[in-house]
Structure formats: C-alpha cells, structure tokens
Protein backbone atom coordinates (compact mmCIF):
# COMPACT_ATOMS: atom_id res chain seq x y z
CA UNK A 1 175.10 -9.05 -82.53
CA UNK A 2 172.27 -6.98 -80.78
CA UNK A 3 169.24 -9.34 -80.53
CA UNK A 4 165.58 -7.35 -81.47
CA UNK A 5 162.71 -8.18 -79.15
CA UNK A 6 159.28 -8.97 -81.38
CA UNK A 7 155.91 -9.67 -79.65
CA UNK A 8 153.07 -11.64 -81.81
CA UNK A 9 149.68 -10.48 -79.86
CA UNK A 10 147.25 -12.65 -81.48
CA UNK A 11 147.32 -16.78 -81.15
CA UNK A 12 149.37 -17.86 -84.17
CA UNK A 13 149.26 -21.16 -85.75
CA UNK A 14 152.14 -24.34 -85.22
CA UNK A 15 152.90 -24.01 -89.41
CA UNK A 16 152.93 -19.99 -88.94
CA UNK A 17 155.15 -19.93 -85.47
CA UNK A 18 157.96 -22.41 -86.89
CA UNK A 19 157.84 -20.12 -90.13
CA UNK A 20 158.57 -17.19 -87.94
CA UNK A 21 161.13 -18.45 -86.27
CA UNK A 22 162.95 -19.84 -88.95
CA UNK A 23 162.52 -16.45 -90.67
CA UNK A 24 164.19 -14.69 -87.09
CA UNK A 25 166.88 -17.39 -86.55
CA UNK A 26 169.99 -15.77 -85.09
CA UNK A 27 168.92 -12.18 -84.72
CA UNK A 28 165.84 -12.04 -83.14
CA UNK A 29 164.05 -12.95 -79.44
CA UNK A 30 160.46 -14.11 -80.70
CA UNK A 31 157.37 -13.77 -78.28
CA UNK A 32 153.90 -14.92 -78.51
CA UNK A 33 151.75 -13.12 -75.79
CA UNK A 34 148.87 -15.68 -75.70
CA UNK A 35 151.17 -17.73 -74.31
CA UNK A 36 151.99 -16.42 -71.56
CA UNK A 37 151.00 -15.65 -67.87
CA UNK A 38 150.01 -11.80 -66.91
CA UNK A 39 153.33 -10.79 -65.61
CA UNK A 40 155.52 -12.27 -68.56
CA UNK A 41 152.93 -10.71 -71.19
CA UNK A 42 153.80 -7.32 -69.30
CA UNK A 43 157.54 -7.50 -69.34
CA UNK A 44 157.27 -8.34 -72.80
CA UNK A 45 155.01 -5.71 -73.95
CA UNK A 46 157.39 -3.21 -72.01
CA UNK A 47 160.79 -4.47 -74.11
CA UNK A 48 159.06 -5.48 -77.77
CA UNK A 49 160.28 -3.08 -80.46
CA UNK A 50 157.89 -4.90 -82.91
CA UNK A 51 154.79 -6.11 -82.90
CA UNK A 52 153.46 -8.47 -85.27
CA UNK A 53 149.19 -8.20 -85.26
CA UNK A 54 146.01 -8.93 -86.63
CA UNK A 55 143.27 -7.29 -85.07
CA UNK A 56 145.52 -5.20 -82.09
CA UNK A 57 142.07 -3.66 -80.68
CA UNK A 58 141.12 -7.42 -79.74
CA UNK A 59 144.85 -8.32 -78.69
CA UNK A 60 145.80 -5.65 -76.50
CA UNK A 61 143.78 -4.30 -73.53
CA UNK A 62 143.37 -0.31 -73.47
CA UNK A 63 145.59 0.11 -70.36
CA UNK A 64 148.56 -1.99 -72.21
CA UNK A 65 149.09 0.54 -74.76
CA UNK A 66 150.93 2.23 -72.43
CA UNK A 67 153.46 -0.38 -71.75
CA UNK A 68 154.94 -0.41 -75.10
CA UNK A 69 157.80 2.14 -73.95
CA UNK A 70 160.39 0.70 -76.31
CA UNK A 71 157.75 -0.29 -79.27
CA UNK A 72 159.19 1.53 -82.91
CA UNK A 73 157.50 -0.58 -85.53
CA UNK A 74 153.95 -2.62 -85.93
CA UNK A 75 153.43 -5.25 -88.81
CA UNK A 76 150.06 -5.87 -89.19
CA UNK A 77 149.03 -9.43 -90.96
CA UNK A 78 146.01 -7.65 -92.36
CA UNK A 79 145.98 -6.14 -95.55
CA UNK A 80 143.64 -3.10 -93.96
CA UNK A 81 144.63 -0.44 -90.96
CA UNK A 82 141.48 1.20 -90.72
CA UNK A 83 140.91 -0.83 -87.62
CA UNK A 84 143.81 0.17 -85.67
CA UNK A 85 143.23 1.91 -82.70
CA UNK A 86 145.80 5.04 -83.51
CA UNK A 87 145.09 7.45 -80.62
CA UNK A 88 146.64 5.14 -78.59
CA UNK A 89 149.33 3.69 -80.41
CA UNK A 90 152.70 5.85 -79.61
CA UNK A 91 153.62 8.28 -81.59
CA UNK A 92 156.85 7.75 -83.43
CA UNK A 93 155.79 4.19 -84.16
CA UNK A 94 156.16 3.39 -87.72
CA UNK A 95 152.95 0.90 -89.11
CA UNK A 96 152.83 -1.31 -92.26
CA UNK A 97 149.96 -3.23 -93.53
CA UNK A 98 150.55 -6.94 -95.38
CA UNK A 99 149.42 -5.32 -98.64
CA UNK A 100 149.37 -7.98 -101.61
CA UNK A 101 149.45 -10.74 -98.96
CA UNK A 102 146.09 -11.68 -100.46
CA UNK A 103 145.75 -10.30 -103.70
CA UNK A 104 145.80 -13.06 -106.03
CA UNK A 105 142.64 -14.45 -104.47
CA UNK A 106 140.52 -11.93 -103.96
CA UNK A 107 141.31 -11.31 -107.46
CA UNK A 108 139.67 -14.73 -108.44
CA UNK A 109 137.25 -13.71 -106.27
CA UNK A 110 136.41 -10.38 -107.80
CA UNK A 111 136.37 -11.89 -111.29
CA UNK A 112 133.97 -15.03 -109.66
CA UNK A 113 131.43 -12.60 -108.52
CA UNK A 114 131.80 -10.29 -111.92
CA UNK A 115 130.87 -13.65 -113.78
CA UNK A 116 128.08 -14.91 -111.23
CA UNK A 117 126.45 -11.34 -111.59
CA UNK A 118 126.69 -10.84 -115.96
CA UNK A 119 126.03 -14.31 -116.33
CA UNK A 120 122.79 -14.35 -114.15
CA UNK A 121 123.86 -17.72 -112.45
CA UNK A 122 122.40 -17.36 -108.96
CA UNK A 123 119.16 -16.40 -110.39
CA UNK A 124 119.05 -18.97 -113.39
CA UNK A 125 119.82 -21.41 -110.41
CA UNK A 126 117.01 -20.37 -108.74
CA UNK A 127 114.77 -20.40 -111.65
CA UNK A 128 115.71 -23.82 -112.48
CA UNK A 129 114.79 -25.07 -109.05
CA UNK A 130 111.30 -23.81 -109.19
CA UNK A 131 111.06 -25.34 -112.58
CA UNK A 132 111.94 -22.61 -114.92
CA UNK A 133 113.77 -23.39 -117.74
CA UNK A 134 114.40 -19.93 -120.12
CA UNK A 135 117.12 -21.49 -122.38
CA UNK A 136 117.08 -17.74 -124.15
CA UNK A 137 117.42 -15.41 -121.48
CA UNK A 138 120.34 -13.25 -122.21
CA UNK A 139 123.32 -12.87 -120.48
CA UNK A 140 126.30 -10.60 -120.68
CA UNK A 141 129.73 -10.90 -122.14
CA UNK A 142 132.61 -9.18 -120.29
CA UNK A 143 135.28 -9.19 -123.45
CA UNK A 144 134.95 -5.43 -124.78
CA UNK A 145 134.10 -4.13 -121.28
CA UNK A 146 135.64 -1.34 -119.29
CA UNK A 147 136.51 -2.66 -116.02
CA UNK A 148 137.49 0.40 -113.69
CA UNK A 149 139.62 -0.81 -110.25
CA UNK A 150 139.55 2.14 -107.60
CA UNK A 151 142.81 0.92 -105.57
CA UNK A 152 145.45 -0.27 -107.98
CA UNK A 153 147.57 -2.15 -105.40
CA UNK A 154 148.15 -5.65 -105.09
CA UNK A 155 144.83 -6.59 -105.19
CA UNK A 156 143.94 -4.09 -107.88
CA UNK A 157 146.78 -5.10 -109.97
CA UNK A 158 145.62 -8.85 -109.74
CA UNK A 159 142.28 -7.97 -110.64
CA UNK A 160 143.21 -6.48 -114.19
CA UNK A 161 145.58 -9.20 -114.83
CA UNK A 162 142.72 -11.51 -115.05
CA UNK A 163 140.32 -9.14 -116.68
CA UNK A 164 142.75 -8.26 -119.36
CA UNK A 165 142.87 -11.73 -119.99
CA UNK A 166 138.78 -11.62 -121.17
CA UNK A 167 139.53 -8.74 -123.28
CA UNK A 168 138.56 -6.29 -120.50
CA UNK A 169 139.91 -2.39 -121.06
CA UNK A 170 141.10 -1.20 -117.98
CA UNK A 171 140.64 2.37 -116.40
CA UNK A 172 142.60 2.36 -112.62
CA UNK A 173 142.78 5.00 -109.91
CA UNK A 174 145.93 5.42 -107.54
CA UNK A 175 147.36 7.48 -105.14
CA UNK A 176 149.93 8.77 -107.61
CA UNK A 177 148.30 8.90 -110.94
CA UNK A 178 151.07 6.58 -112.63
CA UNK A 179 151.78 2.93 -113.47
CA UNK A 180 154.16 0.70 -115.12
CA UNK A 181 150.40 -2.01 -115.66
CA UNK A 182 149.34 -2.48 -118.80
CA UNK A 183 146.13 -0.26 -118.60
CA UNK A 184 144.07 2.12 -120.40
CA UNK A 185 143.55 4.83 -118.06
CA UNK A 186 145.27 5.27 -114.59
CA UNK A 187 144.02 8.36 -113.10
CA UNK A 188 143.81 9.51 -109.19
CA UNK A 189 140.94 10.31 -107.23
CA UNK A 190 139.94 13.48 -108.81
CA UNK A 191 139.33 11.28 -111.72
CA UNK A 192 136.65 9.43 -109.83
CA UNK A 193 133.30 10.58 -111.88
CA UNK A 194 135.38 9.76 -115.08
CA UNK A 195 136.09 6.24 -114.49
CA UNK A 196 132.50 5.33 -112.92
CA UNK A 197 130.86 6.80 -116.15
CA UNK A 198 133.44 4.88 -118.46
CA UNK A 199 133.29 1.87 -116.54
CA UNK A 200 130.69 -1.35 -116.85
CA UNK A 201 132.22 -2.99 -114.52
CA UNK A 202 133.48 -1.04 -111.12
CA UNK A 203 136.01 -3.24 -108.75
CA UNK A 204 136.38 -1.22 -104.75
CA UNK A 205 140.14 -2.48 -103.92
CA UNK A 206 141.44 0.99 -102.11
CA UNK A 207 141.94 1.36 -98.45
CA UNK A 208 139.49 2.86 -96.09
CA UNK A 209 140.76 5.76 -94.64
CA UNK A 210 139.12 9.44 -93.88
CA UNK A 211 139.12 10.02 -97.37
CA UNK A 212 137.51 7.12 -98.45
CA UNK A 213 134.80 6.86 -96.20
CA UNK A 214 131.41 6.77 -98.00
CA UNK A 215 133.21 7.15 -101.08
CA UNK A 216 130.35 5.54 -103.52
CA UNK A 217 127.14 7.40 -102.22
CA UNK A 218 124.11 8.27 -104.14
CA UNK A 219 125.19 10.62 -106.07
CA UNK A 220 128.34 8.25 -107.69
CA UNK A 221 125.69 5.13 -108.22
CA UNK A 222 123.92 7.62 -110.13
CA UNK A 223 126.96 8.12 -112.62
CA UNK A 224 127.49 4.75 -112.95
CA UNK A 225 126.52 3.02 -116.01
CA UNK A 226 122.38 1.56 -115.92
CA UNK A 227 123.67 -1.75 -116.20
CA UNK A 228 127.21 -1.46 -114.30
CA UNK A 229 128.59 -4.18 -111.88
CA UNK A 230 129.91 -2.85 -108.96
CA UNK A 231 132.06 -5.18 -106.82
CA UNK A 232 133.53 -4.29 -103.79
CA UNK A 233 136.38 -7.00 -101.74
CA UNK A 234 137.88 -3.91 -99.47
CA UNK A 235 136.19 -2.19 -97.41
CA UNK A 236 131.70 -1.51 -96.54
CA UNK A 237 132.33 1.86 -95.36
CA UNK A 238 133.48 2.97 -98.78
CA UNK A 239 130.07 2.54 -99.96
CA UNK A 240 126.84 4.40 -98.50
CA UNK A 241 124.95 1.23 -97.44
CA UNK A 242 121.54 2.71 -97.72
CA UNK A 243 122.03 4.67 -101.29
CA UNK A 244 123.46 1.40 -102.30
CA UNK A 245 120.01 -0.78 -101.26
CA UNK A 246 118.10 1.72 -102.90
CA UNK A 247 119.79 2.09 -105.90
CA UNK A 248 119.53 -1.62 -106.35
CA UNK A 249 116.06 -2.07 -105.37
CA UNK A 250 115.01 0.89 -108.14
CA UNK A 251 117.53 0.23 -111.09
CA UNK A 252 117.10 -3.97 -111.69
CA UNK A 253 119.87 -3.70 -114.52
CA UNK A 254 122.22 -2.70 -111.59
CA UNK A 255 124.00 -5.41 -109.63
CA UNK A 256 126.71 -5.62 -106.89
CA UNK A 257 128.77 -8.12 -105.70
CA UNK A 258 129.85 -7.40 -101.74
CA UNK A 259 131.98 -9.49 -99.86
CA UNK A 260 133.19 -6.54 -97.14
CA UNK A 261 130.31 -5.61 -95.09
CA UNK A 262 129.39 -2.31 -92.90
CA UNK A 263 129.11 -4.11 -89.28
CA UNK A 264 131.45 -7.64 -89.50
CA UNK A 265 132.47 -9.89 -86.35
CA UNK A 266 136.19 -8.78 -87.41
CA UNK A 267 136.04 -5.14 -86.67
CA UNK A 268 131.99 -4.99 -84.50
CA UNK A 269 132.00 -8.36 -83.10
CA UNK A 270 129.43 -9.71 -84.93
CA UNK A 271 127.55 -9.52 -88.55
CA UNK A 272 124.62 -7.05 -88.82
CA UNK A 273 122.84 -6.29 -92.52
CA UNK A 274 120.64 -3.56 -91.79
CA UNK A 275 118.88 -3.39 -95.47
CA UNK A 276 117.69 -7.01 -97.03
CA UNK A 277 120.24 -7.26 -99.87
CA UNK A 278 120.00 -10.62 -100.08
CA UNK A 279 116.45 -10.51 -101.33
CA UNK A 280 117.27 -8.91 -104.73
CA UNK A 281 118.06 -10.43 -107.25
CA UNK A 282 120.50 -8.07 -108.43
CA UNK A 283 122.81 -8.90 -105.60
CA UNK A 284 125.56 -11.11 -104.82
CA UNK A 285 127.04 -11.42 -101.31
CA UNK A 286 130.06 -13.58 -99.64
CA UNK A 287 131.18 -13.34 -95.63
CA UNK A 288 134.35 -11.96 -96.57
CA UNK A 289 136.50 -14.72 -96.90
CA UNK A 290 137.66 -14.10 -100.57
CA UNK A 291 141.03 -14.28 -99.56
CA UNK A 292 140.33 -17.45 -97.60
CA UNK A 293 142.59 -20.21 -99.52
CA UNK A 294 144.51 -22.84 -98.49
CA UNK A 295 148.15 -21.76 -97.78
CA UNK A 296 147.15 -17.94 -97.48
CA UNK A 297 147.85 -17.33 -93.80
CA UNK A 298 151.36 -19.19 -93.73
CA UNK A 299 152.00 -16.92 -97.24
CA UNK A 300 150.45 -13.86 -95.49
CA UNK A 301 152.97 -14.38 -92.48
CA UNK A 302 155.97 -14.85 -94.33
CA UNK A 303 155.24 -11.83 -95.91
CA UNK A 304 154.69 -9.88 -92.49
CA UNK A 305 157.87 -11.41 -91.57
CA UNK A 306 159.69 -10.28 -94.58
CA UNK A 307 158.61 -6.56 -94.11
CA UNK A 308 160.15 -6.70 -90.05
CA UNK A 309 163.36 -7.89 -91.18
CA UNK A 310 163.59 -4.73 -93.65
CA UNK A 311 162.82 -2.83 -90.85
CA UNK A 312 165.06 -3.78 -88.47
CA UNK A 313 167.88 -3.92 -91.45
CA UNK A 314 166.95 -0.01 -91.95
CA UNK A 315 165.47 -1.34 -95.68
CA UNK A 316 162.49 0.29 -97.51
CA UNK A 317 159.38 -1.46 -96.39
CA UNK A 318 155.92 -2.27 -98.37
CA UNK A 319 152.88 -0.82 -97.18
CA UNK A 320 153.86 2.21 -94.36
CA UNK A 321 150.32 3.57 -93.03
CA UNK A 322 150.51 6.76 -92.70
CA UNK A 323 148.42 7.91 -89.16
CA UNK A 324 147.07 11.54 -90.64
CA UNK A 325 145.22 9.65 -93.02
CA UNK A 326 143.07 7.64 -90.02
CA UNK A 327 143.07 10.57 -86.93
C-alpha cells in the first residue's frame, strides 16, 4: 500500500498529535515541522502532498513556498481562508477550510451576545454599580423576531437552530439560494437589502472573500431596522468599521455585538480598535474566542483529519476554497 506524506506546519498539541495519528494509522507518514531541524523541515516540505495548517502565512517562510514540489491538497484547521497567502501557494493545489468545526459555539455565542444586547445587561450592570436601580426600564423580547443569518453554513445553521427555539422567524442568505433548514426565507446575495430591512436581528456568519469585503457599509446600516441587532462572529472586514462607529454613535436604538475585529493578533499580529466602540453603550465586544470551548481544538482536528482522508481516498470533501474568489 502506497504510504501519503502529510506535513502539520504549526505546533500541535500531545491530545491533537496522538488523534492524528491514530486517525493516519497504516496509510499515512505523519510530520510535524516544528519539530524538526532546518534540513529535515526542507526535505519534508519538498515530499508532503498535504498540509495540515492554521495560520500558513506564520508557519511557512516566503522562500519555502517553493519547496512544496509534490504538495496537491491543504487542510486548513481554521474555519476562514481569507488569510491564506494564495499567490504563492501552487497552483493545482486543492484547499479546504474546517467549516462547522466550530459552529455549535459560536452559535451560543451569537445567541449570548443577541441576549446581552435586547436585554440591556451590560448597561443595567453598570447602572447598578453606580447605584442605579430602574426596576422598569424596558427590555426586549426576541420570540416574534426576524433573525436574518448572512452565511447559512455550519455556523449559520447552528445559529437558527437556537433562535427557532425562542420563536425567532428566520430569513437566511446562501451561496445557492436553497435549503433543506427549517426557515422562512433563504435567499442569495442579491437578496441582501431584503433581509436587512425584514430583519431585527442581523447575524454576519459568511466568509470573507472579494465579494464580501465591506459588505455592511453605510448605506446597508441605513436599511437596517432603527432598533436592529447586528452581530457579527466571522469576519471585521465584512463590515465598514467607520460607518459602523458612526452609525452607532448617532442611532442609540442600534446595537452590535462584534467578536471578529478589523486588525487581530491572528491575521496583523496584534489588536488595534481604531474608533472607541467600547465607550457606547450600544455595543458589545468579545476577543474572538467564541468558538473557544473546551474540547474544540481536538474536535476541530479530527475534523481536519477526516476531510484528508477523503482526499486521499478520491471522496467528496467539505469546505473546497475556491482561489478566484481571494486573487
């Protein structure tokens, strides 16, 4: 039996390497890279037909990329691409992202933040320790709401499984238009104005990619509902950082809930706010970690590993990135 060479570039964990190499028993020669010495990490670079990564830009230097003769197929262990440095991976090379590796909680973590925000709890909390106590300032109920979920994968899906559960309607956007979900609307892109006017609550869940970019602005807040809860777990580029300050800052019955910023340490090195969000009080914010459970990176691996062995078995894989939507 022909043995497949895969490479793991980033430092992997003792639970997640005995996982992989369960998962590769028999058919596979398994390589970590931070393990090993210059000329080893060369040799191996030059003979992996997989690579399993996280963030390759951090992993590989610039001058490896051209070692990775043989390379056919990347698994990424994020859920995102948009980081991937595609002009110089290979052409020909086939790329998947771990979608719905993390969906169920950053669903939890979408509905946490849609709760904080209608239910005023961050600023009651605040009231409360500067002594007020307003036992009849209203609040808002989310049963009878129209929750709208731009991106109906995994994490999409997830999302209105718990919101349907509060008596939420639904209205979703895909790529394709169609779903077998229980929903109320499912619509594309091109139905984009629809859904934000429909929707009290707005959940950002779809991929950044060229047509993505900047895809809330000013002019979308503006169609939004005056008292509309936008929530976005995906991606800060999709939103226009400054429209989205000032649109907060001049329309108090908005609020937002962001846990992906514009400038993180993942992608920029480091964290960077360059409008005071955290001084409204229409504003929620979390450092990203709403998939960040126990047991999520071992899951999140298995998952990666999953997808290589459909690969390399010539099966149909989950998430395939496709590079014309990044260059």
């Amino acid at each position: 039996m022909r043995r497949f060479h895969i490479a793991v570039t980033f430092d992997i964990g003792e639970k997640e390497k005995e996982l992989l190499l369960k998962a590769f028993s028999g058919e596979v020669t398994l390589t970590f890279l931070t393990e090993m010495n210059e000329r080893d990490r060369k040799e191996a670079l030059s003979t992996a037909e997989v690579l399993l990564a996280w963030n390759l830009p951090r992993e590989l230097k610039k001058e490896e990329y051209q070692l990775l003769r043989r390379l056919r197929f990347i698994q990424l262990l994020s859920a995102g691409a948009d980081h991937l440095p595609f002009d110089d991976i290979p052409p020909g090379v086939k790329i998947a992202s771990n979608v719905g590796a993390y969906a169920e909680p950053m669903a939890e973590h979408v509905l946490a933040m849609t709760l904080a925000l209608s239910k005023h709890l961050l600023e009651n909390h605040k009231k409360l320790a500067q002594g007020e106590f307003n036992q009849f300032e209203a609040n808002k109920m989310l049963s009878g709401s129209t929750v709208g979920i731009i991106g109906f994968g995994g994490i999409g899906r997830a999302s209105a499984k718990l919101f349907r559960c509060l008596g939420c309607r639904i209205y979703a956007i895909n790529t394709s238009g169609k779903t077998e979900e229980e929903v109320d609307f499912i619509g594309t892109l091109k139905d984009l104005d629809h859904v934000l006017r429909e929707s009290d609550v707005v959940v950002l869940s779809i991929a950044l990619n060229k047509q993505t970019y900047n895809l809330i602005g000013k002019r979308e807040l503006e169609r939004m509902k005056r008292e509309c809860i936008l929530v976005n777990v995906a991606r800060g580029a999709l939103i226009d950082e400054e429209a989205l300050y000032e649109h907060l800052k001049n329309n108090p019955d908005f609020m937002a809930g962001i846990d992906a910023w514009w400038v993180e340490p993942f992608g920029k090195g480091r964290f960077q706010m360059d409008h005071p969000f955290c001084d409204l009080p229409n504003f929620l914010g979390s450092p990203h970690n709403s998939s960040m459970v126990p047991g999520v990176i071992p899951k999140a691996t298995a998952l990666a590993a999953q997808n290589i062995l459909k690969f390399l078995h010539g099966e149909e894989i989950r998430g395939v990135v496709s590079r014309e939507q990044y260059l």
